[in-house]
Protein backbone atom coordinates (compact mmCIF):
# COMPACT_ATOMS: atom_id res chain seq x y z
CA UNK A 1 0.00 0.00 0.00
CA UNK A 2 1.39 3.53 -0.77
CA UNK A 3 1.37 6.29 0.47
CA UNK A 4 3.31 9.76 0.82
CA UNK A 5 5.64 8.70 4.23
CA UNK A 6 8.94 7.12 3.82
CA UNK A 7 8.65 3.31 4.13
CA UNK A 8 9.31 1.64 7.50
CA UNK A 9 12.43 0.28 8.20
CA UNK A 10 12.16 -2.93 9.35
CA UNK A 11 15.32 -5.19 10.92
CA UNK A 12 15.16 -9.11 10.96
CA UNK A 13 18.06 -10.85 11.59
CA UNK A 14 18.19 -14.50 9.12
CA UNK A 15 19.92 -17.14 9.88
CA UNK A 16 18.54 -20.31 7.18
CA UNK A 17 15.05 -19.26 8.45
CA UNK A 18 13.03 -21.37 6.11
CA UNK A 19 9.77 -21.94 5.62
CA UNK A 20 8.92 -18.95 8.57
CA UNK A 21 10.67 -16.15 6.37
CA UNK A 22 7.60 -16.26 3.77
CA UNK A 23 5.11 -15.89 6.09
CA UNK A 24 6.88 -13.11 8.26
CA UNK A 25 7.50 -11.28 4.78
CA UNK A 26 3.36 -12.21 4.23
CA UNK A 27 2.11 -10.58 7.23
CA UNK A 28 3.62 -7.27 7.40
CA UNK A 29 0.91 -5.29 4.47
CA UNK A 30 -1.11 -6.52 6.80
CA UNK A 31 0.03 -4.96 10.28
CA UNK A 32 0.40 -1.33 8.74
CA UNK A 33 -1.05 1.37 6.28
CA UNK A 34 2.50 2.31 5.50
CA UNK A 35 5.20 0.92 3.16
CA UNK A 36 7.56 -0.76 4.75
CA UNK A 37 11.02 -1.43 3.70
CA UNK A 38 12.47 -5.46 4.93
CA UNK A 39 16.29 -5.20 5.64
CA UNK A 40 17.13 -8.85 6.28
CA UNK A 41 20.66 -8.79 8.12
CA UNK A 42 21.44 -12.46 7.37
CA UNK A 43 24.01 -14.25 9.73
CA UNK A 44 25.28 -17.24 7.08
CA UNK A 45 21.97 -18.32 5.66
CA UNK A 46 22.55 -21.78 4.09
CA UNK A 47 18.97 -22.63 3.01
CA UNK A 48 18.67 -20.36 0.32
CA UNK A 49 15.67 -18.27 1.97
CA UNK A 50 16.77 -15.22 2.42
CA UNK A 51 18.01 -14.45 -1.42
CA UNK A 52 15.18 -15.86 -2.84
CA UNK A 53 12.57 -13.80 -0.52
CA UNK A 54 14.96 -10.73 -1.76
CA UNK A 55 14.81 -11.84 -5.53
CA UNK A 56 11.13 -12.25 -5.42
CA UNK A 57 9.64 -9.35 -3.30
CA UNK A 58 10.90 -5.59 -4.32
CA UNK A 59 10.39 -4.17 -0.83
CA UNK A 60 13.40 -6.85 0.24
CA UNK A 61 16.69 -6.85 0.72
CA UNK A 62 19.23 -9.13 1.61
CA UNK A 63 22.27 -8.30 3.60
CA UNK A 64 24.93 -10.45 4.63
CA UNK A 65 26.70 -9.30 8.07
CA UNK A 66 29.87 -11.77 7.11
CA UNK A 67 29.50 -14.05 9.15
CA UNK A 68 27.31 -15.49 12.43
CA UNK A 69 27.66 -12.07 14.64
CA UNK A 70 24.64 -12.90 16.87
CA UNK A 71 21.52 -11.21 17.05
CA UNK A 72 22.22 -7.78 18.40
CA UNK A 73 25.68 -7.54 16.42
CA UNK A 74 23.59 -8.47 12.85
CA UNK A 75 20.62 -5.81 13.53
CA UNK A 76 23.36 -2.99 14.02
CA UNK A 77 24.91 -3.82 11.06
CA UNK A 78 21.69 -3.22 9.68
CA UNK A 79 21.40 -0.28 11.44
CA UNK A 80 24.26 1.24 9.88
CA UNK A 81 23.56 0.43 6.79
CA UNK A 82 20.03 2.16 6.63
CA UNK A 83 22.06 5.64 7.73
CA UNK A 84 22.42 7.14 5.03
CA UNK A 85 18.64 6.37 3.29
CA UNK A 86 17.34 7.62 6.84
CA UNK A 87 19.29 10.93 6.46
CA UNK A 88 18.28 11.56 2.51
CA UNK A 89 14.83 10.77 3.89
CA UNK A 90 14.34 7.52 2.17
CA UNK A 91 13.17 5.71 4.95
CA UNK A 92 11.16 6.70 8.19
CA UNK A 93 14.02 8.48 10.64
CA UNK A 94 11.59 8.49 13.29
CA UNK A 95 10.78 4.93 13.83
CA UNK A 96 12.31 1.06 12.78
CA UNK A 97 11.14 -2.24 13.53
CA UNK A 98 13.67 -4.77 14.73
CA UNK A 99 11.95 -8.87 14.61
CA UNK A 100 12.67 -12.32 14.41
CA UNK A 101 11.96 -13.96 11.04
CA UNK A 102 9.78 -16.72 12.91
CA UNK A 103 6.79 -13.65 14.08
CA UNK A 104 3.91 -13.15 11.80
CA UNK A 105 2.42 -9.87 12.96
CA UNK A 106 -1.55 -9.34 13.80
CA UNK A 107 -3.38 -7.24 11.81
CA UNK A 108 -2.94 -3.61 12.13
CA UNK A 109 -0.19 -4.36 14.89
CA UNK A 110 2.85 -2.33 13.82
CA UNK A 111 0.33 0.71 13.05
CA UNK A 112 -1.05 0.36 17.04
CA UNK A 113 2.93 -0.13 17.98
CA UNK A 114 3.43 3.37 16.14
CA UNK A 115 -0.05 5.03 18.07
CA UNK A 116 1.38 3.42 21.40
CA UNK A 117 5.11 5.30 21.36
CA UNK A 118 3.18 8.50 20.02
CA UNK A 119 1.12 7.74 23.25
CA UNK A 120 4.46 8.17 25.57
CA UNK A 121 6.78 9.92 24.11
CA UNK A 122 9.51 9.17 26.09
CA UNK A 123 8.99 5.55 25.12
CA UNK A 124 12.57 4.27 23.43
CA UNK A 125 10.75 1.27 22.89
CA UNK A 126 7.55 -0.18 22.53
CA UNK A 127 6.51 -4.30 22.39
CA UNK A 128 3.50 -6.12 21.58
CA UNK A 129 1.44 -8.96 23.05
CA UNK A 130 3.25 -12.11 21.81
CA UNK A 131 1.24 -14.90 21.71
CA UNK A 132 2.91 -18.66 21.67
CA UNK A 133 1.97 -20.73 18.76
CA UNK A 134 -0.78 -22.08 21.34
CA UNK A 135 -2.35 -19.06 21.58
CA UNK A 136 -1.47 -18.56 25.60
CA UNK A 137 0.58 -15.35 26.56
CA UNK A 138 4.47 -14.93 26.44
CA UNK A 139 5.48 -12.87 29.56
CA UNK A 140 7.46 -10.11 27.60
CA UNK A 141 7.44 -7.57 29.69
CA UNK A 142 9.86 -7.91 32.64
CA UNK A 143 11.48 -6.33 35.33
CA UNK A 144 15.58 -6.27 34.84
CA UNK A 145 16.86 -8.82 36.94
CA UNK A 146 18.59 -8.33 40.00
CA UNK A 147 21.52 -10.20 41.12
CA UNK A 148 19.44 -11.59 44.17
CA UNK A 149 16.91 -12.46 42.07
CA UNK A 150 18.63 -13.83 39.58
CA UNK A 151 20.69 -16.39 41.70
CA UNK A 152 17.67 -17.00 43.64
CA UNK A 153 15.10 -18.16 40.61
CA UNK A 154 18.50 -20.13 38.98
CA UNK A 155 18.65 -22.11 42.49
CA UNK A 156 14.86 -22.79 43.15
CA UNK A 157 12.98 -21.91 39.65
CA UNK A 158 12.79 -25.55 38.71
CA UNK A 159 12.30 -27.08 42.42
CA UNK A 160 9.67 -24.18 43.71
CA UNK A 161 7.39 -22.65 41.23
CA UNK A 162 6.36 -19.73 43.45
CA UNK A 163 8.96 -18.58 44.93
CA UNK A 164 9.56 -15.06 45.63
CA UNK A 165 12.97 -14.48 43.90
CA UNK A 166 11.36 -16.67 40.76
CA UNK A 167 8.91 -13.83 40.67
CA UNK A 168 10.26 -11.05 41.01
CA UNK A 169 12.54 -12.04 38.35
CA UNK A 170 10.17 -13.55 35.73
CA UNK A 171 7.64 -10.08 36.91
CA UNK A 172 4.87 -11.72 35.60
CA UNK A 173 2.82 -8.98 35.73
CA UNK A 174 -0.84 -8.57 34.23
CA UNK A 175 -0.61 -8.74 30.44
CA UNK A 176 -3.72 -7.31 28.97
CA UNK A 177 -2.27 -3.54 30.62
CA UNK A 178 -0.10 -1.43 28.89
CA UNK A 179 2.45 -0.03 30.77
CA UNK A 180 6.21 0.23 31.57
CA UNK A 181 8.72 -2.42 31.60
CA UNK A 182 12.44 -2.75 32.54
CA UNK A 183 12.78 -4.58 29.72
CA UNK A 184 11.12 -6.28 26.27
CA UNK A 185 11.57 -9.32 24.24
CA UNK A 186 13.66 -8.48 21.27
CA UNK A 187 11.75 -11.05 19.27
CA UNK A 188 10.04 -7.92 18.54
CA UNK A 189 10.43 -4.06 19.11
CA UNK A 190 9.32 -0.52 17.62
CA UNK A 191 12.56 1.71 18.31
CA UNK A 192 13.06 4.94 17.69
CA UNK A 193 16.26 5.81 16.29
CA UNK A 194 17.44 8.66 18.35
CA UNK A 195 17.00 6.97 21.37
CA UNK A 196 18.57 3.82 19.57
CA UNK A 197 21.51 5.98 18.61
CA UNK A 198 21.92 7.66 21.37
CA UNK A 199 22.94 4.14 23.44
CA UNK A 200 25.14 3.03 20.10
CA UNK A 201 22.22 0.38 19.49
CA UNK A 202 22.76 -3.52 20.99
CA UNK A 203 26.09 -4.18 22.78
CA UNK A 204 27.77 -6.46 20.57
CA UNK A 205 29.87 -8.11 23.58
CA UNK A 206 25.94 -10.52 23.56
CA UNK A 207 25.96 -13.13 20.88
CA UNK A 208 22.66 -14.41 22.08
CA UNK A 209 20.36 -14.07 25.09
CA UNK A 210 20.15 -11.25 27.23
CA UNK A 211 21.05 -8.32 24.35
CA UNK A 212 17.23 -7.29 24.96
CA UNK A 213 17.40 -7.01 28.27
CA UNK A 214 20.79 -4.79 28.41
CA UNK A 215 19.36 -2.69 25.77
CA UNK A 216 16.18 -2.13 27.67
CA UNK A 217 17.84 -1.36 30.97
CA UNK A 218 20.02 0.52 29.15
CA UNK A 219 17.64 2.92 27.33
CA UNK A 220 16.11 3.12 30.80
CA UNK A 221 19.48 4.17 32.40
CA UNK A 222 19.79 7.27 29.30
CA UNK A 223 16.15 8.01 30.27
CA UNK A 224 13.66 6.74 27.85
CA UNK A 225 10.93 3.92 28.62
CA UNK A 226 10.26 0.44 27.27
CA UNK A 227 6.53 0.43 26.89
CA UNK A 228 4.51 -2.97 26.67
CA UNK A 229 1.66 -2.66 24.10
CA UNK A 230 -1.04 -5.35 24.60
CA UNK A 231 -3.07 -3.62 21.47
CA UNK A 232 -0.33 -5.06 19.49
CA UNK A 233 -0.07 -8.65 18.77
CA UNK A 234 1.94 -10.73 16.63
CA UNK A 235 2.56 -14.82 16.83
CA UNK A 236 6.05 -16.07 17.72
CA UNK A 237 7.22 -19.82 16.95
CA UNK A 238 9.91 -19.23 19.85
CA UNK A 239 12.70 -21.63 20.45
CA UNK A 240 12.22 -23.84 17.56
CA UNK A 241 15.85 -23.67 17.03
CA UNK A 242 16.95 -23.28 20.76
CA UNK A 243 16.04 -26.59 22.03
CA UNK A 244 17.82 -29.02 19.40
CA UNK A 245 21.49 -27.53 20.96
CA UNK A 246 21.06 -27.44 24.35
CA UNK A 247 24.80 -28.36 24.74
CA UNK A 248 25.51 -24.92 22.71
CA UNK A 249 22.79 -22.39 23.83
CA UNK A 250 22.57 -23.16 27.62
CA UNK A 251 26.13 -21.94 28.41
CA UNK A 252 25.88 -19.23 26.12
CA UNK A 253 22.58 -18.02 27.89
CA UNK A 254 24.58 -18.20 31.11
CA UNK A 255 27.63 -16.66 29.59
CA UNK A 256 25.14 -13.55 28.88
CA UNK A 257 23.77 -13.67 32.38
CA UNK A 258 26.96 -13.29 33.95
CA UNK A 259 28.23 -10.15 31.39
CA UNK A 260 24.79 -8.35 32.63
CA UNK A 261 25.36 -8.92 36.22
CA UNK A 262 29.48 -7.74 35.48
CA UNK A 263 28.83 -5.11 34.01
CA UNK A 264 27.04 -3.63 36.85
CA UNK A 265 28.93 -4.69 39.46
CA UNK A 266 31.97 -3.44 38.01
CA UNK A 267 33.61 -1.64 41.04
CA UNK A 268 37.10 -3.14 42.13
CA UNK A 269 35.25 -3.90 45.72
CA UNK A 270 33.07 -6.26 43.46
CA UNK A 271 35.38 -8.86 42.20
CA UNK A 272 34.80 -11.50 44.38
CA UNK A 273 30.84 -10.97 43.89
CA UNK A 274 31.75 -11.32 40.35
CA UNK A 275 34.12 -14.80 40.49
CA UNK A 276 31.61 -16.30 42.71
CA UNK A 277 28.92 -15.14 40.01
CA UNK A 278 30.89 -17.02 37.25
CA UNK A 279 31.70 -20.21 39.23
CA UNK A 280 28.03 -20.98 39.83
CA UNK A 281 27.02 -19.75 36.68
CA UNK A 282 29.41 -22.27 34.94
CA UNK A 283 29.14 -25.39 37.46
CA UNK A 284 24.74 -24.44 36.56
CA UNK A 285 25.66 -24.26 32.90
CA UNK A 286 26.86 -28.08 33.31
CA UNK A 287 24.54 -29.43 35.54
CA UNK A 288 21.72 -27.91 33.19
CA UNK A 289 23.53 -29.71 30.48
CA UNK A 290 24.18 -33.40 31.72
CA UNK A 291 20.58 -32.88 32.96
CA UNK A 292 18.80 -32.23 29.37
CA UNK A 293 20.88 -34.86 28.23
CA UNK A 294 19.50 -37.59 30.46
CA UNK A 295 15.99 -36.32 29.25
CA UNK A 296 17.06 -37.01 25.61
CA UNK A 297 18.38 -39.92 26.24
CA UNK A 298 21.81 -39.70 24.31
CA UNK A 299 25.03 -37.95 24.91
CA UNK A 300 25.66 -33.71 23.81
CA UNK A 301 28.64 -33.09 21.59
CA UNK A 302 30.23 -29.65 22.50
């Protein structure tokens, strides 16, 4: 649909996303009034998806980062590339997108993402209901996690389901409100560029898992909000990749969780709060391991 505003930029990071490219690419008329412009940052594609969704569709494009940079690293790449369009006013300079390939938005859901950031204008970002392929709620919109917390739902998440540390870290709030957050999945996002610039985008120290919640809290920390937007809703197939490598992305999920907590417990006095952090954080990594292992019933190559 045209019309006389720039497209929408909009970010998703490939990585051989298969069949769910096509009907992320299908679904996006759909959830806006406005042109929007697919950027597909692709991470080592092997599948062939990605250049044949950009030979076939005119309002995609296909760029490889290089290599597999991880998820935050891949979108800024992006990012940088769209620079100079958003300065000669080819694309929208107030607002971009940043999704998995595996969503398929609602109708009309990037359009009420747009109306809910022009409804708080400090918001930096703004998320959307994200419903599982079940149809039940994904809890998206979370506190940042403490280092109490943290330890404490790590230690007792999968032995007591309601205890307090458990949920004050998972803040599983009420999801039909819109309000505030500490932080928002990245599966999904409206950003707006200044405030995105203004941080230099996702810390590229994350390869995976926890890049959302550093940029959140750090967005927070330069004074903007993460806003959750139930109005919005899109359909995520998460972790169909994540749980086939559990021997890969556990440890790297815990090697995030420990640069988080490090980074903000940087002071000298700290260290020892910070080698305890990483000794449990490994000796969890392989206990988590050995344990999903069992429950497959074979052995995990490293």
């Amino acid at each position: 649909m045209s019309n006389s505003k720039p497209p929408l930029a909009v970010i998703t990071v490939t990585y051989s996303p298969g069949q769910y490219l096509n009907r992320f690419l299908d679904s996006i008329p759909g959830a806006s009034a406005r042109d929007a412009l697919v950027v597909m940052a692709d991470n080592g594609s092997v599948d062939g998806a990605p250049e044949n969704a950009a030979r076939e569709r005119p309002n995609v494009e296909f760029l490889p980062t290089g290599g597999n940079l991880g998820y935050g690293t891949a979108v800024n790449v992006a990012a940088r590339a769209l620079r100079g369009r958003r300065e000669a006013g080819g694309i929208d300079n107030e607002f971009f997108i940043v999704s998995n390939p595996d969503v398929v938005f609602g109708e009309g859901s990037i359009d009420e993402l747009i109306a809910c950031a022009r409804r708080h204008p400090r918001a930096a970002s703004v998320g959307p209901m994200i419903l599982e392929p079940d149809g039940s709620v994904y809890p998206s919109a979370r506190a940042v996690p403490t280092l109490g917390n943290g330890i404490g739902h790590a230690l007792l998440g999968a032995l007591w389901k309601n205890n307090p540390w458990s949920a004050a870290y998972l803040d599983d709030q009420d999801m039909t409100v819109e309000r505030s957050a500490g932080w928002l999945s990245g599966s999904c996002l409206l950003l707006r560029w200044e405030a995105f610039d203004a941080i230099g985008g996702f810390d590229e120290r994350y390869f995976m898992y926890m890049e959302d919640v550093d940029l959140g809290d750090r967005l927070a920390r330069a004074g903007g909000e993460n806003i959750y937007c139930p109005g919005a809703r899109i359909t995520h197939a998460r972790g169909h990749v994540a749980g086939k490598h559990p021997e890969i992305l556990l440890p790297a999920h815990h090697e995030s969780a420990y640069r988080f907590q490090a980074d903000r417990l940087s002071a000298p006095w700290q260290l020892p709060i910070r080698v305890a952090l990483r000794i449990g954080l490994k000796l969890r990594a392989v206990l988590t391991v050995a344990a999903s292992t069992v429950r497959r019933g074979g052995s995990a190559a490293v």
